[in-house]
Every structure is written in C-alpha cells, then in structure tokens.
C-alpha atoms as a PDB file:
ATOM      1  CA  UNK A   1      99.446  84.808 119.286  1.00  0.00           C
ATOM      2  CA  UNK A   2     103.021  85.742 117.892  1.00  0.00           C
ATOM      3  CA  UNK A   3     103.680  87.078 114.542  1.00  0.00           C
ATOM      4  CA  UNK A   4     105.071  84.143 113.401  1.00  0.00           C
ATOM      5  CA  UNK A   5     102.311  81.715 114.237  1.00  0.00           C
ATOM      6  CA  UNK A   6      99.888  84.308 112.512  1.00  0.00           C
ATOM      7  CA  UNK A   7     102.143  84.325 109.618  1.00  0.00           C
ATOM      8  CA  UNK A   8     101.697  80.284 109.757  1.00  0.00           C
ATOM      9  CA  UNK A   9      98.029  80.519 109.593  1.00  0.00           C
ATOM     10  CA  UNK A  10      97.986  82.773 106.733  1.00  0.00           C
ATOM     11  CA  UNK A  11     100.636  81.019 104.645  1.00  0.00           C
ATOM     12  CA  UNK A  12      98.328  77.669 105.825  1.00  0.00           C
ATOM     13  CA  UNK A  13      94.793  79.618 105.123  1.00  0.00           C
ATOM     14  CA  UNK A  14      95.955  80.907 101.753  1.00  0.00           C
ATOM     15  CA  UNK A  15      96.595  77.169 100.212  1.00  0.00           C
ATOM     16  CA  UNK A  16      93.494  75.890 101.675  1.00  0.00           C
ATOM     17  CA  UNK A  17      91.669  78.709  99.630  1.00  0.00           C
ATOM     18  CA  UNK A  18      93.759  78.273  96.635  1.00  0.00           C
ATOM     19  CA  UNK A  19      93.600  74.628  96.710  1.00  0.00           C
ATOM     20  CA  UNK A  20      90.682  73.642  98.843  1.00  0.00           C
ATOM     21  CA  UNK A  21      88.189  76.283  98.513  1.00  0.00           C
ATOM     22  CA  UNK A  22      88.536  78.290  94.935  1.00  0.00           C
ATOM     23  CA  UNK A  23      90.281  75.047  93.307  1.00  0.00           C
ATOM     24  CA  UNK A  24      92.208  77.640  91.126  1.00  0.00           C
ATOM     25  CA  UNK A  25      95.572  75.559  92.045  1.00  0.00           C
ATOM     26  CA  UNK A  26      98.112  78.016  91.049  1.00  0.00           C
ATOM     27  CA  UNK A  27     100.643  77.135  93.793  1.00  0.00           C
ATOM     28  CA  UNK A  28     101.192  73.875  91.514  1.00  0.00           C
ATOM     29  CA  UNK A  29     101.856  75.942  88.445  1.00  0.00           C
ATOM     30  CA  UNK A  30     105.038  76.603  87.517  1.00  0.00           C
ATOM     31  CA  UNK A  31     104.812  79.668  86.189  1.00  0.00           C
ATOM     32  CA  UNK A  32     103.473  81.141  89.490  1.00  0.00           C
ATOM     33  CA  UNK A  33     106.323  79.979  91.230  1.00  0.00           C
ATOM     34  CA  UNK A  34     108.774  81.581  87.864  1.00  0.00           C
ATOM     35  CA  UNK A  35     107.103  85.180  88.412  1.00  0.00           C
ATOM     36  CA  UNK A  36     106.345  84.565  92.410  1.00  0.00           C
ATOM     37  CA  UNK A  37     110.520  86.205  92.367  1.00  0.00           C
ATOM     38  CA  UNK A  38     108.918  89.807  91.161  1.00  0.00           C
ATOM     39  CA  UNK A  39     106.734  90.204  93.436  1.00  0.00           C
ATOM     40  CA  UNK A  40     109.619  89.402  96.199  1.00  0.00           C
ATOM     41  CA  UNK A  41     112.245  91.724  95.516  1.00  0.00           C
ATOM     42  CA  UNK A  42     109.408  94.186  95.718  1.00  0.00           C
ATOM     43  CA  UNK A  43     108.447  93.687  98.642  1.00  0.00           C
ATOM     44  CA  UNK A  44     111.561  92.711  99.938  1.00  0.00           C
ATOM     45  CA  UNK A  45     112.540  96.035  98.945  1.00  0.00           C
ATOM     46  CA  UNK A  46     109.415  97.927 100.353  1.00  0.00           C
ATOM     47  CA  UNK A  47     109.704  95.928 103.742  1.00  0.00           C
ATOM     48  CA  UNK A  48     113.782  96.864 103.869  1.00  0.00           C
ATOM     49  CA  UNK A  49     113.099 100.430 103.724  1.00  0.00           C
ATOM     50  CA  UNK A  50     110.402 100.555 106.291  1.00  0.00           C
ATOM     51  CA  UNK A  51     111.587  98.132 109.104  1.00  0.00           C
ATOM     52  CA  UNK A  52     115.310  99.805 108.370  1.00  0.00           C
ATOM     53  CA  UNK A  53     114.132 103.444 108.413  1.00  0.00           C
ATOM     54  CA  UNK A  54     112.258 101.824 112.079  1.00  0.00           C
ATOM     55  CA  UNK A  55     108.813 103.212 110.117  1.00  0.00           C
ATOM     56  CA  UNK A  56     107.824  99.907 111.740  1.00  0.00           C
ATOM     57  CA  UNK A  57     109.269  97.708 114.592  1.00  0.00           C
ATOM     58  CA  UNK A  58     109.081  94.372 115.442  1.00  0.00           C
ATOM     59  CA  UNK A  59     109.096  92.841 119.445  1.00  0.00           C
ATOM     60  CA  UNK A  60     111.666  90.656 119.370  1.00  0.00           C
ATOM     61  CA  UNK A  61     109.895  87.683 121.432  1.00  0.00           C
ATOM     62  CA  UNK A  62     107.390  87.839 118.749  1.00  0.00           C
ATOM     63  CA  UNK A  63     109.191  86.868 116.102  1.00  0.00           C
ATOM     64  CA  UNK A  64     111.702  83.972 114.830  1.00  0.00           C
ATOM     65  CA  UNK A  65     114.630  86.372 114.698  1.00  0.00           C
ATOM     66  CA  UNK A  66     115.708  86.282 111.524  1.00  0.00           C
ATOM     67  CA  UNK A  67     115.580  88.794 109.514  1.00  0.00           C
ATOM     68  CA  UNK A  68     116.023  89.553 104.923  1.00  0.00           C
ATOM     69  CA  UNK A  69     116.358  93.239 104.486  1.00  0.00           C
ATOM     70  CA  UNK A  70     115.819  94.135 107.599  1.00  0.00           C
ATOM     71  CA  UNK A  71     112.168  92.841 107.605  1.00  0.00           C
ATOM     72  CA  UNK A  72     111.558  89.864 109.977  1.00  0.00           C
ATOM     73  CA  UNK A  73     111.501  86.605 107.604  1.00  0.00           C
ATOM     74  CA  UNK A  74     107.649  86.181 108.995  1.00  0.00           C
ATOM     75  CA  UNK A  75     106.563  88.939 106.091  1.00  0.00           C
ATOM     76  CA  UNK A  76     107.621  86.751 103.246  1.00  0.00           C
ATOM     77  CA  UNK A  77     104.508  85.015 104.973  1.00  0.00           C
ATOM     78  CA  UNK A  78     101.714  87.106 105.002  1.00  0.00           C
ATOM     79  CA  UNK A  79     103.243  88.983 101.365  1.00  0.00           C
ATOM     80  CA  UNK A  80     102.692  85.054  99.999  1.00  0.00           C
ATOM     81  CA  UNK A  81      99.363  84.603 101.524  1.00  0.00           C
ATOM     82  CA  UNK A  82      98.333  88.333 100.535  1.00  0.00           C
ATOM     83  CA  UNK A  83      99.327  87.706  96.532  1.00  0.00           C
ATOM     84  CA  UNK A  84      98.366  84.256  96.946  1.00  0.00           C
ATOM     85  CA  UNK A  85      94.721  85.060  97.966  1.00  0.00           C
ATOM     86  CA  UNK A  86      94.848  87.841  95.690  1.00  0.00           C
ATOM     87  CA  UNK A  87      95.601  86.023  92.518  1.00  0.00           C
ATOM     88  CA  UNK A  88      93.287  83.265  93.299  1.00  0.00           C
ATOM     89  CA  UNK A  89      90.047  85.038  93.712  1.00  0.00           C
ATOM     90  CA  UNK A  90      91.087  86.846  90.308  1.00  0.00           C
ATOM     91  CA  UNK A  91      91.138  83.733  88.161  1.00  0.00           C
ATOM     92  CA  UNK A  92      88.150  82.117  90.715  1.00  0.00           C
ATOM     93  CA  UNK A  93      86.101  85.102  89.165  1.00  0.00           C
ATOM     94  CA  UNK A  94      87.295  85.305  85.694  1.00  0.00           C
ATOM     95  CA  UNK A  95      86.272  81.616  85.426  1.00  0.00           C
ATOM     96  CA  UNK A  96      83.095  82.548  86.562  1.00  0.00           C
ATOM     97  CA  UNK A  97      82.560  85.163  83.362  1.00  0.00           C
ATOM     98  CA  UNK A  98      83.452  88.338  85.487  1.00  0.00           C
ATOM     99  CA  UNK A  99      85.024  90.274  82.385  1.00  0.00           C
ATOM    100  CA  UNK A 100      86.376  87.396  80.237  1.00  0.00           C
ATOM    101  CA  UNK A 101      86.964  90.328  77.673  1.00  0.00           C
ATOM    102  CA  UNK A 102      88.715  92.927  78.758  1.00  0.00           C
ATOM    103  CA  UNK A 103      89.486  96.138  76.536  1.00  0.00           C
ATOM    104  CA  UNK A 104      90.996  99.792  76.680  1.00  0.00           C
ATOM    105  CA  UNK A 105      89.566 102.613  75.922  1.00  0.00           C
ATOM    106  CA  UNK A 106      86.091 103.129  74.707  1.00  0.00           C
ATOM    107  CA  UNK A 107      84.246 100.015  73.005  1.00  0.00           C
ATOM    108  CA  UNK A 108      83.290 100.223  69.837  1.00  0.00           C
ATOM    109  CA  UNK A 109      79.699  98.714  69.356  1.00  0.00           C
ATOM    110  CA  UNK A 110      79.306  97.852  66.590  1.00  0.00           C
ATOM    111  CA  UNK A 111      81.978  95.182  66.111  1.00  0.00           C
ATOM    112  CA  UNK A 112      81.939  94.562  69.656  1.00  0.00           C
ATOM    113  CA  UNK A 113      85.395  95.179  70.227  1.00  0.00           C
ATOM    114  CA  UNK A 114      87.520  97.867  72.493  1.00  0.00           C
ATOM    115  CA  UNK A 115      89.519 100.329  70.627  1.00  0.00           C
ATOM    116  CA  UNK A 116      88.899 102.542  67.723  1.00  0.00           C
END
C-alpha cells in the first residue's frame, strides 16, 4: 500500500467515524472548518521543518509528488483524519456526561463549584 492510498483510507475512515459511527458531525460545522486553518499552519510548519531538515524522508514512488513545505501533500491527510478523530471522540464523550463540568484548581464543595 502507498502512502497516499493510506492517507485515502484515513481521510475516508475519519468521516465514517465522525459521521457514521460517533454521529458528532463536525465536518458539516462551519466553525470546524473556520478554526480547521490553526491547526494547519501548525502542522504545516512542524512537517516543513522535519521533511526539510530530511528528519524524515519520503520514497518518491510512494507518494503523489507534490509537496507544501516540504512535506508530501499526503500529511494534510492523516493530520485531518488525526484531529478529525480526535475532536470527535471528545464531544462523542462529553455528550455522554464524561466531565460536562470542567473546573481549575481545587473544587470547592460546598457550592459545588471549582475555584476559591
């Protein structure tokens, strides 16, 4: 299997899960596609200096060819599938009542309530 049909599946595994599977549905929100650009330039920015420092190295029959920051454009892939999956377990389980409350710092009992 070459990179880029494994970056396929994943893009292709990750909406089934988000769509399918968890029914969280936040590829057809519009604010994950508005903040979606963050996470990009991150990693656009993390893959850049690896692939261009040759940290890591691609076969070039196992890719498509082109490349964004020196990172074959098959990692925009798997870093959608990996925030994608990500993301969509996290709401999946806060629907479910894992932490619907969340505080800093210590909790103070008696009203219930995180801070001081």
């Amino acid at each position: 299997m070459t990179y880029t049909v494994a970056a396929v599946l994943g893009v292709v595994a990750a909406l089934i899960a988000d769509l399918a599977i968890l029914r969280t549905r936040l590829v057809t929100r519009q604010v994950f596609w508005l903040t979606y650009p963050i996470v990009l330039v991150g990693q656009l920015l993390s893959n850049g200096v690896l692939t261009g420092a040759r940290v890591v190295t691609y076969r070039p029959d196992a890719i498509v060819g082109w490349r964004i920051a020196y990172a074959p454009v098959e990692d925009l892939g798997f870093g959608f599938s990996l925030v994608l999956v990500t993301l969509s377990v996290w709401v999946w389980l806060g629907r479910r009542g894992l932490d619907r409350t969340p505080f800093a710092g210590q909790r103070d009992r008696r009203r219930g309530r995180g801070g001081r």
